[in-house]
C-alpha atoms as a PDB file:
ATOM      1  CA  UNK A   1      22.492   8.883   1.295  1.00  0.00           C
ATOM      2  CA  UNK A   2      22.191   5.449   0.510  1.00  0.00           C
ATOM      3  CA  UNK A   3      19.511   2.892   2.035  1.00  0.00           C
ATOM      4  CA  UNK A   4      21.383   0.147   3.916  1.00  0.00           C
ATOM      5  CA  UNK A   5      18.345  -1.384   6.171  1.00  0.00           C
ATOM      6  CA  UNK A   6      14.300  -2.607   4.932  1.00  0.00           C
ATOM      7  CA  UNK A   7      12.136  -3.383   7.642  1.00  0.00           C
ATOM      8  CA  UNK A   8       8.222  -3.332   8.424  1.00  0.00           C
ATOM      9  CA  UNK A   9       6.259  -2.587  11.367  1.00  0.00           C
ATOM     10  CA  UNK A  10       2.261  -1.569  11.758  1.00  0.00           C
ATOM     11  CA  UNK A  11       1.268  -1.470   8.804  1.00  0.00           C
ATOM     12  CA  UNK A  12       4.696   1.164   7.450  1.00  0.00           C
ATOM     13  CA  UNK A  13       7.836   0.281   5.544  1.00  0.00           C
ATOM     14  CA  UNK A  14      11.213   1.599   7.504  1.00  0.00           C
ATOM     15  CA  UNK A  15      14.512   2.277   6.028  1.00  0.00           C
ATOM     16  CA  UNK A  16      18.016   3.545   7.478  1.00  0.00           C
ATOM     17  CA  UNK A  17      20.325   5.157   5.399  1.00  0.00           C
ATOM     18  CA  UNK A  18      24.195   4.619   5.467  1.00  0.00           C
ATOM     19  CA  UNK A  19      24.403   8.268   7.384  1.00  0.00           C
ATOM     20  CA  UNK A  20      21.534   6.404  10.692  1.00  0.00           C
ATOM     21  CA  UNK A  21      18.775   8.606   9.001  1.00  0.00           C
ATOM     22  CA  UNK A  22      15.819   5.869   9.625  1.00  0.00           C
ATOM     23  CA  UNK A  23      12.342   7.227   7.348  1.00  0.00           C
ATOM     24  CA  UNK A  24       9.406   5.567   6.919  1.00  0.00           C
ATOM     25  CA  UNK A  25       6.340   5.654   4.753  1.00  0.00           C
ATOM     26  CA  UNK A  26       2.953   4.109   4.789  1.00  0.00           C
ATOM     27  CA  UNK A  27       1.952   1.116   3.266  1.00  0.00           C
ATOM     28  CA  UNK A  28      -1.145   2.701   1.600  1.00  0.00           C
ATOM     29  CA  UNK A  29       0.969   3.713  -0.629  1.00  0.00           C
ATOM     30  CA  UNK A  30       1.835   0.110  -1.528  1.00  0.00           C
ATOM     31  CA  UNK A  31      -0.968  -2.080  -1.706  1.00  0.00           C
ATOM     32  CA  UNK A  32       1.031  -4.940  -3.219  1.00  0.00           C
ATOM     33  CA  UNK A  33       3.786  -4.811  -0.250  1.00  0.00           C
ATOM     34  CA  UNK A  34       0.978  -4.199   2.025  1.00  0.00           C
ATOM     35  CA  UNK A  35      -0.726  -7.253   0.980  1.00  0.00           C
ATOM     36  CA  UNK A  36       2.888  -9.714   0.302  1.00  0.00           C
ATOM     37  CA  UNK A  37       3.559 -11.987   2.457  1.00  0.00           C
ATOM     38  CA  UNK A  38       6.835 -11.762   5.312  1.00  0.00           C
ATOM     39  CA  UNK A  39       8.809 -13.848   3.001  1.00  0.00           C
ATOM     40  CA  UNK A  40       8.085 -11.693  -0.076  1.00  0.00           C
ATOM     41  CA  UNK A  41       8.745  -8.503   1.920  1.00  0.00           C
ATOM     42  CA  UNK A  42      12.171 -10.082   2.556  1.00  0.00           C
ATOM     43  CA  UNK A  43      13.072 -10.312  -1.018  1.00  0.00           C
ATOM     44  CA  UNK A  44      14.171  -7.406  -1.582  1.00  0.00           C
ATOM     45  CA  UNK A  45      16.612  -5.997  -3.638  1.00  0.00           C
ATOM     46  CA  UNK A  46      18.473  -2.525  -2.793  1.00  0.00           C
ATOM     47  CA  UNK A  47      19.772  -1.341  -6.490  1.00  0.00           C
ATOM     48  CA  UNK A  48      23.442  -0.750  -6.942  1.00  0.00           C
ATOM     49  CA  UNK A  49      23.157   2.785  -6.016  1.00  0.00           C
ATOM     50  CA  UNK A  50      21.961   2.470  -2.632  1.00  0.00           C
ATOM     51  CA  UNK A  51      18.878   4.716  -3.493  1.00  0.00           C
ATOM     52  CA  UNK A  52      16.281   2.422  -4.960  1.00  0.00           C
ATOM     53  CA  UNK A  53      14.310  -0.631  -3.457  1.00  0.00           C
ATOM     54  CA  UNK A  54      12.964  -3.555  -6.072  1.00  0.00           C
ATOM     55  CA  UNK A  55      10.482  -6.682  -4.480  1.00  0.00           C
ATOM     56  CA  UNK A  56      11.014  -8.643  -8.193  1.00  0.00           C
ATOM     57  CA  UNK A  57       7.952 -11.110  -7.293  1.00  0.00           C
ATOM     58  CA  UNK A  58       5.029  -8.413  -6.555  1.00  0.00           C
ATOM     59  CA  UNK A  59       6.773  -5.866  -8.984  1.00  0.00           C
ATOM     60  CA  UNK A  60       7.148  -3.070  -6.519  1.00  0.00           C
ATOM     61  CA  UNK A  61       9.445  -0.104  -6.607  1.00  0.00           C
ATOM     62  CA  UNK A  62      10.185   2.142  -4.121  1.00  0.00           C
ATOM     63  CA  UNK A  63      12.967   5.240  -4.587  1.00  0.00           C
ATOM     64  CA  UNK A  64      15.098   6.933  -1.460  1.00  0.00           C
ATOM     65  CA  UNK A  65      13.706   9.907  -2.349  1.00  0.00           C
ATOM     66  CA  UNK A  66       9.427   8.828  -2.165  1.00  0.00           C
ATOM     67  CA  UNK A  67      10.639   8.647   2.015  1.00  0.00           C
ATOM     68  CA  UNK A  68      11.177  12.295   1.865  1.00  0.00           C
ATOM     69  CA  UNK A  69       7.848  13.113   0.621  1.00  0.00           C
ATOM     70  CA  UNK A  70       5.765  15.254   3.450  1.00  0.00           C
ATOM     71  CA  UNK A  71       2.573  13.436   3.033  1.00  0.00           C
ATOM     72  CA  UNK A  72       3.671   9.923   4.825  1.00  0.00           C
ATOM     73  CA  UNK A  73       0.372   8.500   4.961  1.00  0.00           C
ATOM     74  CA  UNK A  74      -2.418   9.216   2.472  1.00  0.00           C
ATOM     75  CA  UNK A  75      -5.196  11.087   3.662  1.00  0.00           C
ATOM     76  CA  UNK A  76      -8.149  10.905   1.146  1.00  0.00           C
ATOM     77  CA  UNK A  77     -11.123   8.775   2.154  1.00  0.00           C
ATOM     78  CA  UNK A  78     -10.484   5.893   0.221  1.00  0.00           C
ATOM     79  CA  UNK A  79      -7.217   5.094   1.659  1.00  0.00           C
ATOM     80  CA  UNK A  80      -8.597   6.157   5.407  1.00  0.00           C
ATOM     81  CA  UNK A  81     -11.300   3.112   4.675  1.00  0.00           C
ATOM     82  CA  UNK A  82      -8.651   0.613   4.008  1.00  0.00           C
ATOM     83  CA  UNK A  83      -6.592   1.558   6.782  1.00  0.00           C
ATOM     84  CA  UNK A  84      -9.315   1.267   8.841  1.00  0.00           C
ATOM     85  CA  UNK A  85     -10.117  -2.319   7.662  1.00  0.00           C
ATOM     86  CA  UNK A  86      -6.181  -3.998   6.896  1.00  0.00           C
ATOM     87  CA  UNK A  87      -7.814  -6.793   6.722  1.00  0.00           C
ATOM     88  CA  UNK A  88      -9.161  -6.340   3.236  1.00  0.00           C
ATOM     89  CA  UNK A  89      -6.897  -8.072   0.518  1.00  0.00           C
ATOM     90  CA  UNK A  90      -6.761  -3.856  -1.337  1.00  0.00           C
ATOM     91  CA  UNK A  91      -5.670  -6.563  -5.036  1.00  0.00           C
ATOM     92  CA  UNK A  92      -8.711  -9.234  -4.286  1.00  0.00           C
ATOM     93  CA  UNK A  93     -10.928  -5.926  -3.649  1.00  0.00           C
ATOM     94  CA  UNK A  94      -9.896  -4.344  -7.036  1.00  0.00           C
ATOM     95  CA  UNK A  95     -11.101  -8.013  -8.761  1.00  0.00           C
ATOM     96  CA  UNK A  96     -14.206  -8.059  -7.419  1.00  0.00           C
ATOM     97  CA  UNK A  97     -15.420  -4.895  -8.092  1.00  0.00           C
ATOM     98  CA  UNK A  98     -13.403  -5.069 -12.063  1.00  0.00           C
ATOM     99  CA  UNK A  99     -11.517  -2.092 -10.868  1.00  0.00           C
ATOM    100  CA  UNK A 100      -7.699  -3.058 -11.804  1.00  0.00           C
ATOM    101  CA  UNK A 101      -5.414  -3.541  -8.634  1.00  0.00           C
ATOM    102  CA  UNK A 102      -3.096  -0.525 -10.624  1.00  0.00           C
ATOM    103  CA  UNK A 103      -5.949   2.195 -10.586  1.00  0.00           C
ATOM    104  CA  UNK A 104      -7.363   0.758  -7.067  1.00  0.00           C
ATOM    105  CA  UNK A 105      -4.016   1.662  -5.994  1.00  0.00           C
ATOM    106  CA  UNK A 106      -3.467   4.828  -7.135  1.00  0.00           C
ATOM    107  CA  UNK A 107      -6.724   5.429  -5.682  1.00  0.00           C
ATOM    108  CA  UNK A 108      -5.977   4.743  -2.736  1.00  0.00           C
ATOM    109  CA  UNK A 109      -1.873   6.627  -2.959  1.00  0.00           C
ATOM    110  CA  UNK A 110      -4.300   9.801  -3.942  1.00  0.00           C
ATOM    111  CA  UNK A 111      -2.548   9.822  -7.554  1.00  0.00           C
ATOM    112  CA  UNK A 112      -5.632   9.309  -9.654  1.00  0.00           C
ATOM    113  CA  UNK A 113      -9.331  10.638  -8.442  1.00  0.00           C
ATOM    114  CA  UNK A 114     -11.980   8.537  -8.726  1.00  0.00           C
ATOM    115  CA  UNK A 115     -15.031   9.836 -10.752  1.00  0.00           C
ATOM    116  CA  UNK A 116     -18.281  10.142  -8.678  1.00  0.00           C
ATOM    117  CA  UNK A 117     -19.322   6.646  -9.864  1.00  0.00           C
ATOM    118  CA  UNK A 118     -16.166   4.899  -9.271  1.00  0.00           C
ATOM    119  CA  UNK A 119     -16.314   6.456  -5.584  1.00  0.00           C
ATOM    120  CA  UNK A 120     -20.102   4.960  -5.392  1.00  0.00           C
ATOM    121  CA  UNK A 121     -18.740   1.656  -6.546  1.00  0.00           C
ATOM    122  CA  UNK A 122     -16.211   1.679  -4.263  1.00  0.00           C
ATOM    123  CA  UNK A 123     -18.506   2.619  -1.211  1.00  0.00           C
ATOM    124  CA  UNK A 124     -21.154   0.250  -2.441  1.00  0.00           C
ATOM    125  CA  UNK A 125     -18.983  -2.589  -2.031  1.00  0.00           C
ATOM    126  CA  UNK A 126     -17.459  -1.940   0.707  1.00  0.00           C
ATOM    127  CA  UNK A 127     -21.030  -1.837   2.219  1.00  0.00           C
ATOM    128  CA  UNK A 128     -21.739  -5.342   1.029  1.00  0.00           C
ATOM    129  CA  UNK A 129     -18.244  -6.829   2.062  1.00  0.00           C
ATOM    130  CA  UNK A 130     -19.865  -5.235   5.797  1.00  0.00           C
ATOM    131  CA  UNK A 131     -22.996  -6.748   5.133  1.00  0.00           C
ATOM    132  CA  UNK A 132     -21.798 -10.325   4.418  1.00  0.00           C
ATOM    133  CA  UNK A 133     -19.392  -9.910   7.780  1.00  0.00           C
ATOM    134  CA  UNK A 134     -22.623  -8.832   9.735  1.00  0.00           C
ATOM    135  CA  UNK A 135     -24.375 -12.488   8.603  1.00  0.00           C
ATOM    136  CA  UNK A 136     -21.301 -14.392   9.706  1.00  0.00           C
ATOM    137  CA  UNK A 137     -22.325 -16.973  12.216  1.00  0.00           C
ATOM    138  CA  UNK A 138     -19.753 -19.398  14.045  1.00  0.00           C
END
């Protein structure tokens, strides 16, 4: 199989293959595509063997095979939380709290586990970025 079509719709990253397969995986698992913009979603490269995807500007990867994985969406808490709120920038998040955007991420994919004080961190601020909403006043 080789990936002939990108495209991205709530919040998941599509692909059809050169056999009409379409797959599709969450874009939890990519907090940099999740946050790029349309136009830097739409530079894409496919690589010459059909079965890898390169975005050169946010330095994103994604192989044919990571669309066959089972688990399409992550499931731990942290990533439910920021698919609850898609509004949160996941790489402006990861600055504030001096977390870098690379561990935030895998955080959130489920590949690394946060220790019990990263997780309070993490919690804690979320809090506060709900407390300074709540004080918002127009």
């Amino acid at each position: 199989m080789k990936i002939r079509k990108v495209w991205f719709e709530d919040e998941k990253i599509f692909i059809r293959t050169d056999t009409g397969v379409e797959l599709w995986q969450s874009l939890l698992w990519y907090p940099r595509l999740q946050a790029a913009t349309d136009e830097q979603r739409a530079a894409y490269k496919i690589d010459k063997f059909g079965d890898a995807l390169r975005w050169d500007e946010i330095d994103e990867d994604i192989s044919l095979e990571s669309f066959t994985y089972e688990e399409r969406e992550p499931v731990n808490p942290i990533a439910q939380a920021f698919k609850a709120m898609p509004f949160i920038n996941v790489s402006q998040f990861a600055r504030m709290i001096n977390i870098p955007q690379s561990l935030m991420a895998s955080y959130i994919a489920g590949r690394k586990k946060p220790s019990e004080m990263q997780r309070a961190k993490i919690e804690a601020a979320l809090h506060e970025c709900g407390k300074i909403m709540q004080t918002a006043s127009l």
